[in-house]
C-alpha atoms as a PDB file:
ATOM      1  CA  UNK A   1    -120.503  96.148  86.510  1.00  0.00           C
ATOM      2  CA  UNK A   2    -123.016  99.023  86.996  1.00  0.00           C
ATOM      3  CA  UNK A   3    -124.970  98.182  90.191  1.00  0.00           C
ATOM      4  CA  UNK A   4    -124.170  96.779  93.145  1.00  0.00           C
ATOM      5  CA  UNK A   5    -127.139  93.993  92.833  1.00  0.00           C
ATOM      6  CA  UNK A   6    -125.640  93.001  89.426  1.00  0.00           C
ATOM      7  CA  UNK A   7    -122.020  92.534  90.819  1.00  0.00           C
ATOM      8  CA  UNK A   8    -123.793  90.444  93.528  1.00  0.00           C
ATOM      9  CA  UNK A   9    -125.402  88.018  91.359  1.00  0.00           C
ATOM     10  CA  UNK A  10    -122.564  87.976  89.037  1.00  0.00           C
ATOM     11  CA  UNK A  11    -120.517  86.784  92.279  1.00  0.00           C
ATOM     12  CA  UNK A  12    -123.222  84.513  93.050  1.00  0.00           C
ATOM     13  CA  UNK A  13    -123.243  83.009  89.711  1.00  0.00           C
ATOM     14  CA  UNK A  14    -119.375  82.223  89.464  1.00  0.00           C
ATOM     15  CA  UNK A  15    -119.459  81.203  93.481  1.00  0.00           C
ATOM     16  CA  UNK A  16    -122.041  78.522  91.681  1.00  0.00           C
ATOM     17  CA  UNK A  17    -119.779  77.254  89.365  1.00  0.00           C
ATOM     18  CA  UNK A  18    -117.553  76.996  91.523  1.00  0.00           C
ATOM     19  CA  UNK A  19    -119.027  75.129  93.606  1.00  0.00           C
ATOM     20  CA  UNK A  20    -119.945  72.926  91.235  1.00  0.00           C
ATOM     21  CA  UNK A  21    -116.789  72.464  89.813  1.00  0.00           C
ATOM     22  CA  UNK A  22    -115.337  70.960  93.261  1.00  0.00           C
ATOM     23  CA  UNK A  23    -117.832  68.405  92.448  1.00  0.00           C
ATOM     24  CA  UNK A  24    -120.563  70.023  95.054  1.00  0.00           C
ATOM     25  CA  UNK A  25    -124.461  69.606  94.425  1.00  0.00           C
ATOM     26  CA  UNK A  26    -126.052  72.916  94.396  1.00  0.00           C
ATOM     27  CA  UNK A  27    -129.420  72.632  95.920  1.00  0.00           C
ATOM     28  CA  UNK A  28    -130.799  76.089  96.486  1.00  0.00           C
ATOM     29  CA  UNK A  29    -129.849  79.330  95.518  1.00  0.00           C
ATOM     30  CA  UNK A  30    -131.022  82.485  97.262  1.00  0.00           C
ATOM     31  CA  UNK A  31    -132.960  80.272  99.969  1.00  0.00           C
ATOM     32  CA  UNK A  32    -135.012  82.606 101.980  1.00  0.00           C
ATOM     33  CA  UNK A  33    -137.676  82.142 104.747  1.00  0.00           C
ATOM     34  CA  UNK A  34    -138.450  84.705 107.819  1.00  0.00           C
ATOM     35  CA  UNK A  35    -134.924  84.220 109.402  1.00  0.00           C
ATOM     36  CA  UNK A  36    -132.658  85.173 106.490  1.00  0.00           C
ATOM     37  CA  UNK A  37    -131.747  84.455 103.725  1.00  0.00           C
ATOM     38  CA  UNK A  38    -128.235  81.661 101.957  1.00  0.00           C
ATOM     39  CA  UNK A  39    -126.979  82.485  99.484  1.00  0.00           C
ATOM     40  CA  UNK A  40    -126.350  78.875  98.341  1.00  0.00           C
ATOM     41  CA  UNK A  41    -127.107  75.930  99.659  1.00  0.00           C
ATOM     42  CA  UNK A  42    -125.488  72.522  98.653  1.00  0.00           C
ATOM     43  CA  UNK A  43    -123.888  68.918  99.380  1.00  0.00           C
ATOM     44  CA  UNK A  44    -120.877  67.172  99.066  1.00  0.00           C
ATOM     45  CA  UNK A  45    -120.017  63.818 100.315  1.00  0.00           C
ATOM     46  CA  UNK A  46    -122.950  63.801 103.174  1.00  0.00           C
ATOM     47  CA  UNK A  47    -122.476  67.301 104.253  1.00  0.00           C
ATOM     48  CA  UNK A  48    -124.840  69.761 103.724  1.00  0.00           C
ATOM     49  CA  UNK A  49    -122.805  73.405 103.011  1.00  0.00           C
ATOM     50  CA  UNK A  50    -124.685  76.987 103.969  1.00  0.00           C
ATOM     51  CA  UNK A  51    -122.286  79.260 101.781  1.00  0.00           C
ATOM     52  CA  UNK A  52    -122.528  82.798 102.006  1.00  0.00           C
ATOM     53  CA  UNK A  53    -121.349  84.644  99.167  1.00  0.00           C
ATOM     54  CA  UNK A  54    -119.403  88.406  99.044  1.00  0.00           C
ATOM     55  CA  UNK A  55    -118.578  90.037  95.866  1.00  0.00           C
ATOM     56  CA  UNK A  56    -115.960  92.445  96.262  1.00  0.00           C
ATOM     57  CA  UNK A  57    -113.619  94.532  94.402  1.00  0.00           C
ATOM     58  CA  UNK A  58    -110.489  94.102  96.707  1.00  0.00           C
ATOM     59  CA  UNK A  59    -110.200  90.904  99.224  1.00  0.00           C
ATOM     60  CA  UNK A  60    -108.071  92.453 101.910  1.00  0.00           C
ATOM     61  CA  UNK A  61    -106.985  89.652 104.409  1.00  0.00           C
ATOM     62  CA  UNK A  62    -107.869  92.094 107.237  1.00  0.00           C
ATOM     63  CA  UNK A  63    -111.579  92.870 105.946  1.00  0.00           C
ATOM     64  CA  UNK A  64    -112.665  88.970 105.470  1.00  0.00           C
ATOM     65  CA  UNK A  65    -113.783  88.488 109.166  1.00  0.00           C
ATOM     66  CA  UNK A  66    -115.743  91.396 110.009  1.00  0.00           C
ATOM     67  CA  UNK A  67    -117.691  90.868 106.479  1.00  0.00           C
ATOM     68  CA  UNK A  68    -119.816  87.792 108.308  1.00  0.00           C
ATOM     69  CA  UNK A  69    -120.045  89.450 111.647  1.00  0.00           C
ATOM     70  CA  UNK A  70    -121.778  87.734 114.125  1.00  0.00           C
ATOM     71  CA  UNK A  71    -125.485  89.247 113.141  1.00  0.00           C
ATOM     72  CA  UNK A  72    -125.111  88.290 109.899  1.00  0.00           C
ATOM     73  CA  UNK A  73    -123.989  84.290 111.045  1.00  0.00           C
ATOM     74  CA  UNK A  74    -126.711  84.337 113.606  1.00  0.00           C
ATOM     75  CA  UNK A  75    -129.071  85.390 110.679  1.00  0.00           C
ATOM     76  CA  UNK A  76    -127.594  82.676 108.213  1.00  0.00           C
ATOM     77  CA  UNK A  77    -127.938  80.231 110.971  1.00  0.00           C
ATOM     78  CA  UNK A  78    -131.097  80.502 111.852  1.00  0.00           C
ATOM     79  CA  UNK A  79    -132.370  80.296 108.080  1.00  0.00           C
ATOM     80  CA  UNK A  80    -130.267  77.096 107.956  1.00  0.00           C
ATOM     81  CA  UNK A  81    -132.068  75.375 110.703  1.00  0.00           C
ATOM     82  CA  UNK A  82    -135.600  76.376 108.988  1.00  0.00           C
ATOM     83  CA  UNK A  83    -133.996  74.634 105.607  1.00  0.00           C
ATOM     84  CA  UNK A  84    -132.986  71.594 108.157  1.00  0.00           C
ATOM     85  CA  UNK A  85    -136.668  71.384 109.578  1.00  0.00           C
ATOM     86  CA  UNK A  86    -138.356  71.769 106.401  1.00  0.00           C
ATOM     87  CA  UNK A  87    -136.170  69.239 104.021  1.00  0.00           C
ATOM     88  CA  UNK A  88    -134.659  67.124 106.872  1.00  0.00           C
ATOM     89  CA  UNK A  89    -131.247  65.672 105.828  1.00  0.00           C
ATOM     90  CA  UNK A  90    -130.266  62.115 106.966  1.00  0.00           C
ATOM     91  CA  UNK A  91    -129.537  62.680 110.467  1.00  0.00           C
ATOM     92  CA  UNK A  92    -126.036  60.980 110.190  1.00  0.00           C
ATOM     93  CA  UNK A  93    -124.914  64.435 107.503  1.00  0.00           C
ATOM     94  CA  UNK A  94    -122.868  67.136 108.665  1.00  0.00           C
ATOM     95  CA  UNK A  95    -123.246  70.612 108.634  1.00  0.00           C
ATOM     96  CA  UNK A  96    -121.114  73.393 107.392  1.00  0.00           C
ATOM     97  CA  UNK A  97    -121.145  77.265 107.053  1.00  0.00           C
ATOM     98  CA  UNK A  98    -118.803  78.184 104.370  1.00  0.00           C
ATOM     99  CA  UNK A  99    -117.804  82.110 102.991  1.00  0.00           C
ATOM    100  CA  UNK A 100    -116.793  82.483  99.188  1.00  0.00           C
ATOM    101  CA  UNK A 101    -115.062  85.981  98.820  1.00  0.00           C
ATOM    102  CA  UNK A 102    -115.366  86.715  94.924  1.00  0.00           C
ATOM    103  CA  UNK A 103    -114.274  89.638  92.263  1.00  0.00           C
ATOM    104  CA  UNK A 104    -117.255  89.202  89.961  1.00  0.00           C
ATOM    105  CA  UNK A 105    -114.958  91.466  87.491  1.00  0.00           C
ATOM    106  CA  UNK A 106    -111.777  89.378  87.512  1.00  0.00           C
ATOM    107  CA  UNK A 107    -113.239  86.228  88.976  1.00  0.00           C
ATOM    108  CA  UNK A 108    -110.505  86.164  91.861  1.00  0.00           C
ATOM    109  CA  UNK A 109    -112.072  83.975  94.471  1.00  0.00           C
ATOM    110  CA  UNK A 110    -111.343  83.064  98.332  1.00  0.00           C
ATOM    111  CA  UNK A 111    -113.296  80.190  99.533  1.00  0.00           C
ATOM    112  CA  UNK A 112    -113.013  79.684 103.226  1.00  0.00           C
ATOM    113  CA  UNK A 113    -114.544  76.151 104.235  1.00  0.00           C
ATOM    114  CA  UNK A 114    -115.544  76.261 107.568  1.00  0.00           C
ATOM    115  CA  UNK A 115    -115.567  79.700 108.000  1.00  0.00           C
ATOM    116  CA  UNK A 116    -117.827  80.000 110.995  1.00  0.00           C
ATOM    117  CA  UNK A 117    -119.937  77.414 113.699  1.00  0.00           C
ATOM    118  CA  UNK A 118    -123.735  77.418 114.539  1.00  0.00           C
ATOM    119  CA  UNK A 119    -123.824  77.764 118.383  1.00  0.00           C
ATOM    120  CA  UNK A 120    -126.038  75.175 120.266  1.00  0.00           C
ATOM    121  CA  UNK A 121    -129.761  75.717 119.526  1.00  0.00           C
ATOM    122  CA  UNK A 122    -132.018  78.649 121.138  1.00  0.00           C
END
């Protein structure tokens, strides 16, 4: 991989068919409005999914959490409620904020369902 910006969409890509794979309906890709920006959005089984993506070399257990600190959810969050307001879901769908750790060069992926909560509106 020679840049940085090509290991992330080669991340993104493979996070995608990965996805996809599980049987998930990729909606959006790159979704970005004043807020922030998802890297994929998607839907399985009535639940819409705001997955943030990280391509990394090494996936040390111990430098997962502080990759989506709080900034970046409250960012990721905040672009998720503009997608909510602007395609509004069936009410009765759930929400979920999901991280996908991937080595774009050997394809090595950690996907952590769940990974974080929105906090109650502003």
């Amino acid at each position: 991989m020679s840049s940085s910006r090509e290991k992330g969409r080669r991340g993104e890509d493979l996070a995608a068919c990965y996805l996809q794979q599980k049987g998930y309906r990729i909606l959006a890709r790159n979704f970005r409005c004043r807020a922030g920006e998802v890297d994929i959005v998607c839907e399985t089984e009535r639940t819409l999914l705001f997955v943030e993506v990280k391509s990394w070399r090494v996936l040390p257990r111990d430098a997962l959490e502080p990759a989506i600190g709080p900034a970046k959810q409250k960012r990721i969050v905040r672009t998720a409620r503009y997608f909510l307001h602007r395609y509004a879901p069936p009410s009765e769908w759930g929400i979920r904020f999901d991280v996908v750790f991937i080595n774009p060069e050997t394809g090595t992926i950690r996907y952590i369902e769940g990974a974080f909560e929105a906090p109650c509106p502003e």
